[in-house]
PDB file of N, CA and C in Angstrom:
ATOM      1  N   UNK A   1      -9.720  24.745  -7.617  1.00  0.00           N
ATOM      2  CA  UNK A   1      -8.408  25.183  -7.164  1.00  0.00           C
ATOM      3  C   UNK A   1      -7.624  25.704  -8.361  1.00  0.00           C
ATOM      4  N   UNK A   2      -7.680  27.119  -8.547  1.00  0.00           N
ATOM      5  CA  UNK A   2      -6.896  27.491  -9.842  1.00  0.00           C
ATOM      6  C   UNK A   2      -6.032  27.846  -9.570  1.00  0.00           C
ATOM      7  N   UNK A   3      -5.050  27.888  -8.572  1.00  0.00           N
ATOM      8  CA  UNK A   3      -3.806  27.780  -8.085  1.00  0.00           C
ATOM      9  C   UNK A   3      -2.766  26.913  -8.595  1.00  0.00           C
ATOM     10  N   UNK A   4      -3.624  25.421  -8.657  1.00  0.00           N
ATOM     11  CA  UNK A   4      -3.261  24.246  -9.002  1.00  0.00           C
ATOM     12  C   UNK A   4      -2.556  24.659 -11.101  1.00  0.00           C
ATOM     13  N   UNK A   5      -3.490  25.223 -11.483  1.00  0.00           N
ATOM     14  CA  UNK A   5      -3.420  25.667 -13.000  1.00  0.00           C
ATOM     15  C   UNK A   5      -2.813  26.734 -13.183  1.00  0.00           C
ATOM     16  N   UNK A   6      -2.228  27.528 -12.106  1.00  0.00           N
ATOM     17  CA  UNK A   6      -1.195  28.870 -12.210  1.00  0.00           C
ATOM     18  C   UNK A   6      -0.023  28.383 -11.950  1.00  0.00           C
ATOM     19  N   UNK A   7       0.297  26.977 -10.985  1.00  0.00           N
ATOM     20  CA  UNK A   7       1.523  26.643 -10.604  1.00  0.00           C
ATOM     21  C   UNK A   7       2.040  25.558 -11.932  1.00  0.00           C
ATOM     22  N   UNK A   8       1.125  25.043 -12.533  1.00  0.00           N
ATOM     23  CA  UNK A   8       1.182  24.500 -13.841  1.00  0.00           C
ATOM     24  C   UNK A   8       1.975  25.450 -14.922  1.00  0.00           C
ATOM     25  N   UNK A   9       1.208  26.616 -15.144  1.00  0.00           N
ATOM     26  CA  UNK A   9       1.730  27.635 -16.011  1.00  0.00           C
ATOM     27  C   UNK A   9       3.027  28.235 -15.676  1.00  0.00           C
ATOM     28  N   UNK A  10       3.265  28.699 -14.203  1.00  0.00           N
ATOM     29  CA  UNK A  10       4.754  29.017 -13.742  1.00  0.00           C
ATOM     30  C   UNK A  10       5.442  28.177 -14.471  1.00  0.00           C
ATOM     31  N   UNK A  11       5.417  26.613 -13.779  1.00  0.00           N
ATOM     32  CA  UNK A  11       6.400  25.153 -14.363  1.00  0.00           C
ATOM     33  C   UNK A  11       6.522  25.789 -15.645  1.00  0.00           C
ATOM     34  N   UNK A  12       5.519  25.389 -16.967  1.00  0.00           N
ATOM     35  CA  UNK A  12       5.969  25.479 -18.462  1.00  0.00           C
ATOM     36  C   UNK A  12       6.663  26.460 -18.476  1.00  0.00           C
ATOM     37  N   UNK A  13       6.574  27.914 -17.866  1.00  0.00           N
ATOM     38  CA  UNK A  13       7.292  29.494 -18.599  1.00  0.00           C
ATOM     39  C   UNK A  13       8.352  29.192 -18.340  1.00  0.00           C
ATOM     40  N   UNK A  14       9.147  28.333 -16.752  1.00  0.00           N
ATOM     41  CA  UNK A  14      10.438  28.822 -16.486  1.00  0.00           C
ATOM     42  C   UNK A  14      10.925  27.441 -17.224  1.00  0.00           C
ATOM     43  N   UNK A  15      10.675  26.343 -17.537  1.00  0.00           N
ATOM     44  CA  UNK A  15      11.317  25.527 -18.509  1.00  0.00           C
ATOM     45  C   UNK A  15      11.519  25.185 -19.717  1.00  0.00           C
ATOM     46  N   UNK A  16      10.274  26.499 -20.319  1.00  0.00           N
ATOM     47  CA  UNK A  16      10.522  26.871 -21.736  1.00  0.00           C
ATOM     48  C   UNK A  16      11.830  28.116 -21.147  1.00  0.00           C
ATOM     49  N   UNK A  17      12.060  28.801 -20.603  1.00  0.00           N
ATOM     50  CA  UNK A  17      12.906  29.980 -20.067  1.00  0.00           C
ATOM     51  C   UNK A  17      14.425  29.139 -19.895  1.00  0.00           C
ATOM     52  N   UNK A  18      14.546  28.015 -19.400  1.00  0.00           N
ATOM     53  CA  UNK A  18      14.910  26.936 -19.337  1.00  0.00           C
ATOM     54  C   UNK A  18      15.637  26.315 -20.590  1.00  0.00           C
ATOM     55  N   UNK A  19      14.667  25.915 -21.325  1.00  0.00           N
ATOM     56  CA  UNK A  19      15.161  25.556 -23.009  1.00  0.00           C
ATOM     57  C   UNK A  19      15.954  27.120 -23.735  1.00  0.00           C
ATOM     58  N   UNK A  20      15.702  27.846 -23.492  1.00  0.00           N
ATOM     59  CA  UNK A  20      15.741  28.953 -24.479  1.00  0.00           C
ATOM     60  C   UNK A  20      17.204  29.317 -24.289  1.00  0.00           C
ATOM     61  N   UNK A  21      17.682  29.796 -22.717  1.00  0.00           N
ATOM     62  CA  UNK A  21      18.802  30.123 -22.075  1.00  0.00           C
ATOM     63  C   UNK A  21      20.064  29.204 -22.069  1.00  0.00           C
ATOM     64  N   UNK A  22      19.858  27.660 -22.353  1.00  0.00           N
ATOM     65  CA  UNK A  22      20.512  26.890 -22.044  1.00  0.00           C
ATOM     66  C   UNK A  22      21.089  26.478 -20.544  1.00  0.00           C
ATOM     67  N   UNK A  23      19.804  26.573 -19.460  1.00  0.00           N
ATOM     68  CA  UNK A  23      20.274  26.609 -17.939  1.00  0.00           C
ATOM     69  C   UNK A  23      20.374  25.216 -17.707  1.00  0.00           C
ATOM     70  N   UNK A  24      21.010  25.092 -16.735  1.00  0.00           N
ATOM     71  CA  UNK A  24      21.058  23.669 -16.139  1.00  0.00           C
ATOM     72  C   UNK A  24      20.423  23.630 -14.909  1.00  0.00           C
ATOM     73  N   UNK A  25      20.337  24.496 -14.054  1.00  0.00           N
ATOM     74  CA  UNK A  25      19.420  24.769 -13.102  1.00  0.00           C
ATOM     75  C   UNK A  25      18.737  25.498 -12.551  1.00  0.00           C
ATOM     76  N   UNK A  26      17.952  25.869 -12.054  1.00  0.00           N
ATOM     77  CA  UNK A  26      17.250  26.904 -11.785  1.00  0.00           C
ATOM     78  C   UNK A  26      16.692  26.644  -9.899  1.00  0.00           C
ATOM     79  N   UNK A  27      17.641  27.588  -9.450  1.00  0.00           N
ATOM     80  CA  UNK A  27      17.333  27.617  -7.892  1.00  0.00           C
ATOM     81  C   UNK A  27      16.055  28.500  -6.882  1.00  0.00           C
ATOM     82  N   UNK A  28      15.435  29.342  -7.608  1.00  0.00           N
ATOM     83  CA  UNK A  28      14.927  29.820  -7.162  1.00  0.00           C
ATOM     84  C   UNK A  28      13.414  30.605  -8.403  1.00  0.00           C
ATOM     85  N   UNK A  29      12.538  30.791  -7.847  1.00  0.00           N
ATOM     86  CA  UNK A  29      11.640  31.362  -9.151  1.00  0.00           C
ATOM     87  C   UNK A  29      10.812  32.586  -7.873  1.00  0.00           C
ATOM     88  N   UNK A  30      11.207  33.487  -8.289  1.00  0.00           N
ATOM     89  CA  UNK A  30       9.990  34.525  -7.150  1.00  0.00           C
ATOM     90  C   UNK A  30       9.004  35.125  -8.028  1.00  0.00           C
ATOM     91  N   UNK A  31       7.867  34.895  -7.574  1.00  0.00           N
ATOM     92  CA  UNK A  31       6.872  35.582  -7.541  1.00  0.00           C
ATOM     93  C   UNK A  31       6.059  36.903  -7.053  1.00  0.00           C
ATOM     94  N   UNK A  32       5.533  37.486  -7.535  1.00  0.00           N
ATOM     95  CA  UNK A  32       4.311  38.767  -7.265  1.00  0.00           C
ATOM     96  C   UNK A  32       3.404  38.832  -7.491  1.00  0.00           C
ATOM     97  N   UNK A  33       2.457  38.661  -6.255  1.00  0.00           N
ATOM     98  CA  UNK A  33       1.187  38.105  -6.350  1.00  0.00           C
ATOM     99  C   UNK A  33       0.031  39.257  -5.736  1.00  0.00           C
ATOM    100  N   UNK A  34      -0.251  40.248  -6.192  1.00  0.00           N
ATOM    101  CA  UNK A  34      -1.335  41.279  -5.833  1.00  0.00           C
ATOM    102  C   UNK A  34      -2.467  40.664  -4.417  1.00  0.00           C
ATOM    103  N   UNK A  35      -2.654  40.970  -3.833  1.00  0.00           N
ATOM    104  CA  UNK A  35      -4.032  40.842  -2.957  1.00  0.00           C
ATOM    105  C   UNK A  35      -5.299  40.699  -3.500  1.00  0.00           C
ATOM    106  N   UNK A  36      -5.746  41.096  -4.782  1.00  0.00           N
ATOM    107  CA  UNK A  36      -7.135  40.834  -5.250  1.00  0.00           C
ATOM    108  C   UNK A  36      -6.960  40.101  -6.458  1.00  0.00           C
ATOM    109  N   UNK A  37      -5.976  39.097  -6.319  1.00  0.00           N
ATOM    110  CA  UNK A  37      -6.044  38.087  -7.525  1.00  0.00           C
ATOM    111  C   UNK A  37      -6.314  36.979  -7.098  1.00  0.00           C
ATOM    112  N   UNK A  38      -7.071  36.887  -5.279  1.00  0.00           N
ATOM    113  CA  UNK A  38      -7.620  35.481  -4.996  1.00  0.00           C
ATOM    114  C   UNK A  38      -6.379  34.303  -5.218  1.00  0.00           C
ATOM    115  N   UNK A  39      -5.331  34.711  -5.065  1.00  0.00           N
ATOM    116  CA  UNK A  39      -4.834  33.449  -5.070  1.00  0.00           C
ATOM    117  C   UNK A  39      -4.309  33.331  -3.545  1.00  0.00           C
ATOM    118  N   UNK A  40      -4.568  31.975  -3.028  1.00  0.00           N
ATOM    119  CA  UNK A  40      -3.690  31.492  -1.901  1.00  0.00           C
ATOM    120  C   UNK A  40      -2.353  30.987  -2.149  1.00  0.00           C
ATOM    121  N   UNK A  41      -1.712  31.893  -1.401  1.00  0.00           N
ATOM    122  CA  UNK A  41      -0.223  31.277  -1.549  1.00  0.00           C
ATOM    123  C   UNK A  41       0.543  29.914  -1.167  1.00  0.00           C
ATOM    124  N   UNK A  42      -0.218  29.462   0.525  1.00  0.00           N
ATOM    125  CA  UNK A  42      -0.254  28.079   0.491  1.00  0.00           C
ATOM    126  C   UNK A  42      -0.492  27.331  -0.401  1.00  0.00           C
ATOM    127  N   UNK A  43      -1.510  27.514  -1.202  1.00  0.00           N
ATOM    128  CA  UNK A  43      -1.972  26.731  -1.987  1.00  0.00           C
ATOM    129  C   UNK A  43      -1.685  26.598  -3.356  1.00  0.00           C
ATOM    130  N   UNK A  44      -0.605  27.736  -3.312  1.00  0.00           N
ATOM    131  CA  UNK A  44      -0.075  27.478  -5.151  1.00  0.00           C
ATOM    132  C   UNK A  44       0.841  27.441  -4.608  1.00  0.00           C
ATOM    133  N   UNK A  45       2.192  26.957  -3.585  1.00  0.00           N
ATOM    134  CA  UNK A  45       2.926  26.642  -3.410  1.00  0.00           C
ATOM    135  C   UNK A  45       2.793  25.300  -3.163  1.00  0.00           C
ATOM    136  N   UNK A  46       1.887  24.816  -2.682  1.00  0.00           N
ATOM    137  CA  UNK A  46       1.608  22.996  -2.622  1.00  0.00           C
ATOM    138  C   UNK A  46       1.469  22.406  -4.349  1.00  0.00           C
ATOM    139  N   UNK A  47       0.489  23.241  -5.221  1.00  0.00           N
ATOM    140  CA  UNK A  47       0.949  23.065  -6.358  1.00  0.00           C
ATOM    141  C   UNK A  47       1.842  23.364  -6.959  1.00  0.00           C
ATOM    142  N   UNK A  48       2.507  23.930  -6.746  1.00  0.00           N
ATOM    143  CA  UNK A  48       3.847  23.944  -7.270  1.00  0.00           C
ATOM    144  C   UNK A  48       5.041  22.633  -6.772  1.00  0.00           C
ATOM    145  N   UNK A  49       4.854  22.234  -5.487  1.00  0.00           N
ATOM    146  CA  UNK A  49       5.796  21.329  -5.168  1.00  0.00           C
ATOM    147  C   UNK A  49       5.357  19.999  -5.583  1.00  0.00           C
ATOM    148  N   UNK A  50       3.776  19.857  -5.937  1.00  0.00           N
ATOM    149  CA  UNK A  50       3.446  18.532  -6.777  1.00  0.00           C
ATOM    150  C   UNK A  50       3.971  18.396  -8.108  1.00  0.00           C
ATOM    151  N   UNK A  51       3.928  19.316  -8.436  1.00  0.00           N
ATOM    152  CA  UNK A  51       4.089  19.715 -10.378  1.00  0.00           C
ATOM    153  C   UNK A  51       5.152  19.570 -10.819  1.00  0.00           C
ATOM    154  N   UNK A  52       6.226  20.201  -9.813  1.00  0.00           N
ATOM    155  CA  UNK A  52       7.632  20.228 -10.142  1.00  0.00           C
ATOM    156  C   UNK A  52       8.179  19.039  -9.950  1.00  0.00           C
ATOM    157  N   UNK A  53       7.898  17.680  -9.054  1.00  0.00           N
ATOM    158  CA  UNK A  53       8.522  16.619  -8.680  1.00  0.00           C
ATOM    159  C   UNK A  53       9.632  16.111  -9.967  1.00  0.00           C
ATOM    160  N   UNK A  54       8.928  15.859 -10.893  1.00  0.00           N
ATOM    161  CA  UNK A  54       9.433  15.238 -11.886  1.00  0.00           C
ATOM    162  C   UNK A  54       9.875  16.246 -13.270  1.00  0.00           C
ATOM    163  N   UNK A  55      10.507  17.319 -13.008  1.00  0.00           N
ATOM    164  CA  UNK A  55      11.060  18.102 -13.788  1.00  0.00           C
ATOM    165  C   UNK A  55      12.561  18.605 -13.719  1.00  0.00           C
ATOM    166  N   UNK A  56      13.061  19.286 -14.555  1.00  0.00           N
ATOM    167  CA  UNK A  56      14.582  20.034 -13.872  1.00  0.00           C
ATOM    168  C   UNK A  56      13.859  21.135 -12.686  1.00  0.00           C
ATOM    169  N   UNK A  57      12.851  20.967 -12.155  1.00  0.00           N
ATOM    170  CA  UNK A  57      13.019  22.356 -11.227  1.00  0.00           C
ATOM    171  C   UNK A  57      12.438  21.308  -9.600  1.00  0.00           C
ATOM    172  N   UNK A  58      12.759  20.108  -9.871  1.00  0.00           N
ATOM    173  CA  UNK A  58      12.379  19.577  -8.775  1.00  0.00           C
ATOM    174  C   UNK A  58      12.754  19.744  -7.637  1.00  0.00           C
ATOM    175  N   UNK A  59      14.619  20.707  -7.592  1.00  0.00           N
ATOM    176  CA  UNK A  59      14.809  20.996  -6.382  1.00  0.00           C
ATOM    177  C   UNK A  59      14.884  22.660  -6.383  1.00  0.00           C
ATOM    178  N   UNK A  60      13.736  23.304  -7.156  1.00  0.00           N
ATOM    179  CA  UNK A  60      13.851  24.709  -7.294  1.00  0.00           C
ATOM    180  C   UNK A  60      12.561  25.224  -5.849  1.00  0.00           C
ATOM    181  N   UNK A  61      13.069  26.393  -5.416  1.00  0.00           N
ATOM    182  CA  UNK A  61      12.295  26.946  -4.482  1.00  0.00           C
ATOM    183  C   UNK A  61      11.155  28.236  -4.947  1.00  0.00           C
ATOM    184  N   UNK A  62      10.209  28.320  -4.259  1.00  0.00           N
ATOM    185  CA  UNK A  62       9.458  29.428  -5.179  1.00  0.00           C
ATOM    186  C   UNK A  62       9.270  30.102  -3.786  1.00  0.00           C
ATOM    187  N   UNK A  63       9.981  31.882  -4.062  1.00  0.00           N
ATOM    188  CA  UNK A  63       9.204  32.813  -2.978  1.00  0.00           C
ATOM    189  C   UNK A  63       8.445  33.120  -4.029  1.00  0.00           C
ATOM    190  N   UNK A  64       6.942  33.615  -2.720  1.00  0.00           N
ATOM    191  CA  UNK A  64       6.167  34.588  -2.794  1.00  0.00           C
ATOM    192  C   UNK A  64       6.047  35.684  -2.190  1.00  0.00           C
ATOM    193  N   UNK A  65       6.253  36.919  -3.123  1.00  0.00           N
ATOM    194  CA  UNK A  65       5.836  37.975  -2.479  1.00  0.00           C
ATOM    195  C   UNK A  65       4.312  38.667  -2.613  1.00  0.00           C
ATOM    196  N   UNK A  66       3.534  38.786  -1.690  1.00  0.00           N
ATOM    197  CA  UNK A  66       2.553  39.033  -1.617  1.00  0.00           C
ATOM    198  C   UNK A  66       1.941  40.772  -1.655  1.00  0.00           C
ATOM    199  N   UNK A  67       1.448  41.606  -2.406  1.00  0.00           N
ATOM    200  CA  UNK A  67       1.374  43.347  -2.612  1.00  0.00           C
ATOM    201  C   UNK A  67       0.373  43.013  -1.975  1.00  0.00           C
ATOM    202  N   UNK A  68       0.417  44.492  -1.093  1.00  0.00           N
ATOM    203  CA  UNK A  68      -0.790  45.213  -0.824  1.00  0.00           C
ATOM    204  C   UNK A  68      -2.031  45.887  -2.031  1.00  0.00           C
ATOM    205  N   UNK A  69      -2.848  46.498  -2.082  1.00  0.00           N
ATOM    206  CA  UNK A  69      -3.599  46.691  -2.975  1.00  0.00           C
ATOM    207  C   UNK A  69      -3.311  48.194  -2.481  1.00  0.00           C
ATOM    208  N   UNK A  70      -3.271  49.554  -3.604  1.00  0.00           N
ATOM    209  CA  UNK A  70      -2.805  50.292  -3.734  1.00  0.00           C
ATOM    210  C   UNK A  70      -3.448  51.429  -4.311  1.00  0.00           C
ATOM    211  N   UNK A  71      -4.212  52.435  -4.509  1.00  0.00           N
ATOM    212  CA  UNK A  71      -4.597  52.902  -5.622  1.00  0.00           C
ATOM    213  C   UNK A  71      -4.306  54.568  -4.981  1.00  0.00           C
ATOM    214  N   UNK A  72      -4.997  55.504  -6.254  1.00  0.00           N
ATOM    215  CA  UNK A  72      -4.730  56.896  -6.788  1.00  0.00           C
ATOM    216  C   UNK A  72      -6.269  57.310  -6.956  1.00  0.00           C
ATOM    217  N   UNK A  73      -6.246  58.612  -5.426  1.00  0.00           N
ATOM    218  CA  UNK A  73      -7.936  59.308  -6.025  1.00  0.00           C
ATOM    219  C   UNK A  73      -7.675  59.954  -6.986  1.00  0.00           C
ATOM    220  N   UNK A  74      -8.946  59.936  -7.983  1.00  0.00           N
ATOM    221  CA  UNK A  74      -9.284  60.808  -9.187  1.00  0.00           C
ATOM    222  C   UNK A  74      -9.514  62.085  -8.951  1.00  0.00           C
ATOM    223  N   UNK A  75     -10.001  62.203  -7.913  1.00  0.00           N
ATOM    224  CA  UNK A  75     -10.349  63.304  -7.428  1.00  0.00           C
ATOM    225  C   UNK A  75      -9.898  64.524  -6.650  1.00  0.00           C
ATOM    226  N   UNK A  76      -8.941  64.170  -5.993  1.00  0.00           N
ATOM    227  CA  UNK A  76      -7.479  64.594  -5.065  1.00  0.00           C
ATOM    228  C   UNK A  76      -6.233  64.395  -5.005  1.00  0.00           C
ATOM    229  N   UNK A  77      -6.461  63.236  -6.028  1.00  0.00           N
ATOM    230  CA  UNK A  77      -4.954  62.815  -6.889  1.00  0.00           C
ATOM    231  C   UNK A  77      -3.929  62.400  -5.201  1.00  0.00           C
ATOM    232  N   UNK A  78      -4.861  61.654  -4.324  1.00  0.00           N
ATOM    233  CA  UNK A  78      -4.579  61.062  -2.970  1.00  0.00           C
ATOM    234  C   UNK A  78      -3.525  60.071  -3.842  1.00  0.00           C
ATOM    235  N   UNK A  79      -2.593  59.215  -3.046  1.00  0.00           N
ATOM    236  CA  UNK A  79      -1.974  57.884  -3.114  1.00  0.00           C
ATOM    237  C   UNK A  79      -2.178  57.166  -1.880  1.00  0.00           C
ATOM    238  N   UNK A  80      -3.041  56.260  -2.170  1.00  0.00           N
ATOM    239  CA  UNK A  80      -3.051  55.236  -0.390  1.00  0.00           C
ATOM    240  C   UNK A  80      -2.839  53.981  -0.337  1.00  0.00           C
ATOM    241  N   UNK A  81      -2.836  53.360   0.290  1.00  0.00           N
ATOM    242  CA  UNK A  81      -3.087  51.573   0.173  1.00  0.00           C
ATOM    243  C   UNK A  81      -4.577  51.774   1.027  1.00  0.00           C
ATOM    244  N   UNK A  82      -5.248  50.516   0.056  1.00  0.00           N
ATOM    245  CA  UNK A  82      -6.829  50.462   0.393  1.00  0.00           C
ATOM    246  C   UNK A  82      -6.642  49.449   1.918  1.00  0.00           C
ATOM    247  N   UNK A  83      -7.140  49.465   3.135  1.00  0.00           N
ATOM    248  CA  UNK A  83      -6.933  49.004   3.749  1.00  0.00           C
ATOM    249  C   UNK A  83      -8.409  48.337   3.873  1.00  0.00           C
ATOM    250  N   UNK A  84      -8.782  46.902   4.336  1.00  0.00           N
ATOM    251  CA  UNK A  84      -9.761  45.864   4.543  1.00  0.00           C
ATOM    252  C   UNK A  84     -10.301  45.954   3.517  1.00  0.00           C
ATOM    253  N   UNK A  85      -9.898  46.177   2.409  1.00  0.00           N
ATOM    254  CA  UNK A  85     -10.670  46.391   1.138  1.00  0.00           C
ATOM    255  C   UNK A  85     -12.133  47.568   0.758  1.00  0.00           C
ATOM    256  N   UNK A  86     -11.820  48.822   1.558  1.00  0.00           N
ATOM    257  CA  UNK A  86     -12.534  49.545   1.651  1.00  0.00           C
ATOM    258  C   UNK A  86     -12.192  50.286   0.569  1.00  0.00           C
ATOM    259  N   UNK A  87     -12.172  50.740  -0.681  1.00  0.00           N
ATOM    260  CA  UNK A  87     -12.008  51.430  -2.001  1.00  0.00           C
ATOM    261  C   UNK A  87     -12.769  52.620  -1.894  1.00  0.00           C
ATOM    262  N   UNK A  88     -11.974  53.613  -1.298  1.00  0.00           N
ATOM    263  CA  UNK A  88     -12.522  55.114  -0.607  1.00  0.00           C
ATOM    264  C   UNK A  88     -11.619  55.770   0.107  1.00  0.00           C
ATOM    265  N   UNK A  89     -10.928  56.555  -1.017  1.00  0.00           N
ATOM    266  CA  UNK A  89     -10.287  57.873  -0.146  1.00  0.00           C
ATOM    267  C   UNK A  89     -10.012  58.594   0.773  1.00  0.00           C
ATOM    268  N   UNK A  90      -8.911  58.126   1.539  1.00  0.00           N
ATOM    269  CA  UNK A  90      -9.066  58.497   2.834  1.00  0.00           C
ATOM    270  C   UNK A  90      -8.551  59.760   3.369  1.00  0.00           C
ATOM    271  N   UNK A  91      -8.639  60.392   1.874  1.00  0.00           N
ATOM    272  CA  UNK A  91      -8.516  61.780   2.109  1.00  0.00           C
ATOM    273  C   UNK A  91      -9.448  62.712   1.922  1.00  0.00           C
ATOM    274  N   UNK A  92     -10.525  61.999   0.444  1.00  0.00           N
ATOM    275  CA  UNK A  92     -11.481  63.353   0.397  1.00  0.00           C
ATOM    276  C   UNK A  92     -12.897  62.297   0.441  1.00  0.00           C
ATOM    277  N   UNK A  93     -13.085  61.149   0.675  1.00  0.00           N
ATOM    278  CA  UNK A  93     -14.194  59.794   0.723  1.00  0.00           C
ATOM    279  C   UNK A  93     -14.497  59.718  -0.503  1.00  0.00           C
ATOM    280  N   UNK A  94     -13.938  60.239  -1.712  1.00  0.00           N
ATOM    281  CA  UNK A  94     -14.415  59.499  -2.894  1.00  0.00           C
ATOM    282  C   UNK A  94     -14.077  58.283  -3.205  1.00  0.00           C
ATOM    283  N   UNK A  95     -15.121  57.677  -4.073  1.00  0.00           N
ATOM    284  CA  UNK A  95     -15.181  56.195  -4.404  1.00  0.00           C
ATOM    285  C   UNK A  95     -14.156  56.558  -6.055  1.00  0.00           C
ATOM    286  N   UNK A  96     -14.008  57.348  -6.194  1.00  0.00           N
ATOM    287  CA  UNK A  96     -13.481  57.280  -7.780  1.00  0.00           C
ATOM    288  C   UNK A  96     -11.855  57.688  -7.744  1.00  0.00           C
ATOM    289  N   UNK A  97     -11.781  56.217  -7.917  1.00  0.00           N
ATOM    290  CA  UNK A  97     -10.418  55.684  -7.389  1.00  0.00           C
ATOM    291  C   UNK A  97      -9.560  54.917  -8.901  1.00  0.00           C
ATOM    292  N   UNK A  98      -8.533  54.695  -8.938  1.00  0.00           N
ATOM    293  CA  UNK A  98      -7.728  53.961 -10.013  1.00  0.00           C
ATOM    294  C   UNK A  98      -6.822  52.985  -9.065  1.00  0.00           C
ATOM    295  N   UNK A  99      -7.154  51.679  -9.492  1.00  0.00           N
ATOM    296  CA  UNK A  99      -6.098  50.852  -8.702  1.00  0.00           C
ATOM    297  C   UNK A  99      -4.762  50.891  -9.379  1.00  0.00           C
ATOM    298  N   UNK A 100      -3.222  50.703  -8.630  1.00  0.00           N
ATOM    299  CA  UNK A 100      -2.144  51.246  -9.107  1.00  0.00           C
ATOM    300  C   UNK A 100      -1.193  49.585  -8.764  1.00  0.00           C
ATOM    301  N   UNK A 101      -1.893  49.261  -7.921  1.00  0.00           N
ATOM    302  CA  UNK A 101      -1.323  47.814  -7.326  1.00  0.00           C
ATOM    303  C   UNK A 101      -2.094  46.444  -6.836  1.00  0.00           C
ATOM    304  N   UNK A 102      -1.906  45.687  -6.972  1.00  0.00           N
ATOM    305  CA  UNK A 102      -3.065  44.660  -6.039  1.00  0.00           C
ATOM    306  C   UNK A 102      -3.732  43.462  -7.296  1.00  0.00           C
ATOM    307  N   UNK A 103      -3.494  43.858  -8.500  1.00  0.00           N
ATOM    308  CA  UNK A 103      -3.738  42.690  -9.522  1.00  0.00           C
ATOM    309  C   UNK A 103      -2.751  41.641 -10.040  1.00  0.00           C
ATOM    310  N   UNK A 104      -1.300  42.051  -9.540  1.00  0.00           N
ATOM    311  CA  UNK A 104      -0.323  41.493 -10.076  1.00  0.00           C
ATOM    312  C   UNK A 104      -0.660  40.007 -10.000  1.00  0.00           C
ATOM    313  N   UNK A 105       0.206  39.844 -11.401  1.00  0.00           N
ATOM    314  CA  UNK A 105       0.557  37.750 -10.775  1.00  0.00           C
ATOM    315  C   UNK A 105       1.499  37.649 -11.782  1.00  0.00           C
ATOM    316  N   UNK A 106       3.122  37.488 -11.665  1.00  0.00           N
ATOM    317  CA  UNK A 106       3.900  37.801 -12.476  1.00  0.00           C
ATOM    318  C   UNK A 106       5.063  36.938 -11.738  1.00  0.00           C
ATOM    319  N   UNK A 107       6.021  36.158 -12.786  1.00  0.00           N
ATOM    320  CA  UNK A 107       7.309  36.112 -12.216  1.00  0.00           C
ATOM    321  C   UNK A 107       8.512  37.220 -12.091  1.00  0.00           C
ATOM    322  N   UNK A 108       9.118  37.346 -11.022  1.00  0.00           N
ATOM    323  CA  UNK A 108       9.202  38.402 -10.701  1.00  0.00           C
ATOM    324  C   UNK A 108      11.080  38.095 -11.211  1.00  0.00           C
ATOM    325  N   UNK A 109      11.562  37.153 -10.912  1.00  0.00           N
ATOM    326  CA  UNK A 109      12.725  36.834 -11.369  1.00  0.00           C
ATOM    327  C   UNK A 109      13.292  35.488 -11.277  1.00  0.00           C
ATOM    328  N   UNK A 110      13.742  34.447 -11.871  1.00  0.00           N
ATOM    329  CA  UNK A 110      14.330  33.654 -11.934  1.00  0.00           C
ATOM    330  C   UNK A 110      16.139  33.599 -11.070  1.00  0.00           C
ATOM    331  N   UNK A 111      16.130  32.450 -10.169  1.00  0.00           N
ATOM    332  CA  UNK A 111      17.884  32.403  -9.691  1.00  0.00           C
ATOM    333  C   UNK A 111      18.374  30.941 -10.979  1.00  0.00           C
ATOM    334  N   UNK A 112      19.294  31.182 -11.599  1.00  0.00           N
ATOM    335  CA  UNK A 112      19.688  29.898 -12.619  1.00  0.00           C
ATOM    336  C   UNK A 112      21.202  30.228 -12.671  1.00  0.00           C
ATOM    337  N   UNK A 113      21.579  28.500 -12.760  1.00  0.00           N
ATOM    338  CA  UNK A 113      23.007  28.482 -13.368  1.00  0.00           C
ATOM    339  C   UNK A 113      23.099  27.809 -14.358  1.00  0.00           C
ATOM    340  N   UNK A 114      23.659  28.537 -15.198  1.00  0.00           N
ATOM    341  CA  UNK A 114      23.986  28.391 -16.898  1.00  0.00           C
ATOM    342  C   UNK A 114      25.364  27.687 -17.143  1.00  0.00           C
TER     343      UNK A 114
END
């Protein structure tokens, strides 16, 4: 479950983010989470609500926003979203594609009062 070890890493960034700012609380933490980074969102939100119990973010909320996967033909210079994970142009069927979206895993913004 490496969810469990991403909701770990969230915790440390926003309470080193935390130390740095001088916040006293932090209400909200959103996330952006690509489609082909395998993460379940249930499931790094359950780690996240274990992890946080005993911290300043114990009564902090975490959205997730979840991207579609996205890319740019090389070939026709198409823009599509890959739909069922089919990576093929659905304009000219080339496979030679550049993904543009769909790897993210990023905090996307912090809510805090200072």
């Amino acid at each position: 479950m490496h969810e469990l070890s991403i909701a770990s890493s969230i915790v440390k960034t926003v309470l080193q983010e935390v130390e740095n700012r001088n916040l006293k609380t932090v209400t909200l933490i959103s996330l952006r989470i690509g489609a082909l980074t395998d993460i379940v969102p249930d499931s790094l939100q359950f780690g996240f609500e274990v992890i946080k119990k005993d911290t300043l973010l114990a009564k902090t909320k975490l959205q997730i926003e979840t991207l579609s996967v996205k890319g740019c033909c090389n070939n026709c210079k198409n823009s599509f979203e890959v739909v069922e994970f089919i990576f093929i142009c659905p304009n000219c069927s080339s496979g030679d594609i550049d993904m543009n979206q769909g790897n993210e895993l990023e905090i996307a913004y912090i809510e805090a009062e200072d």
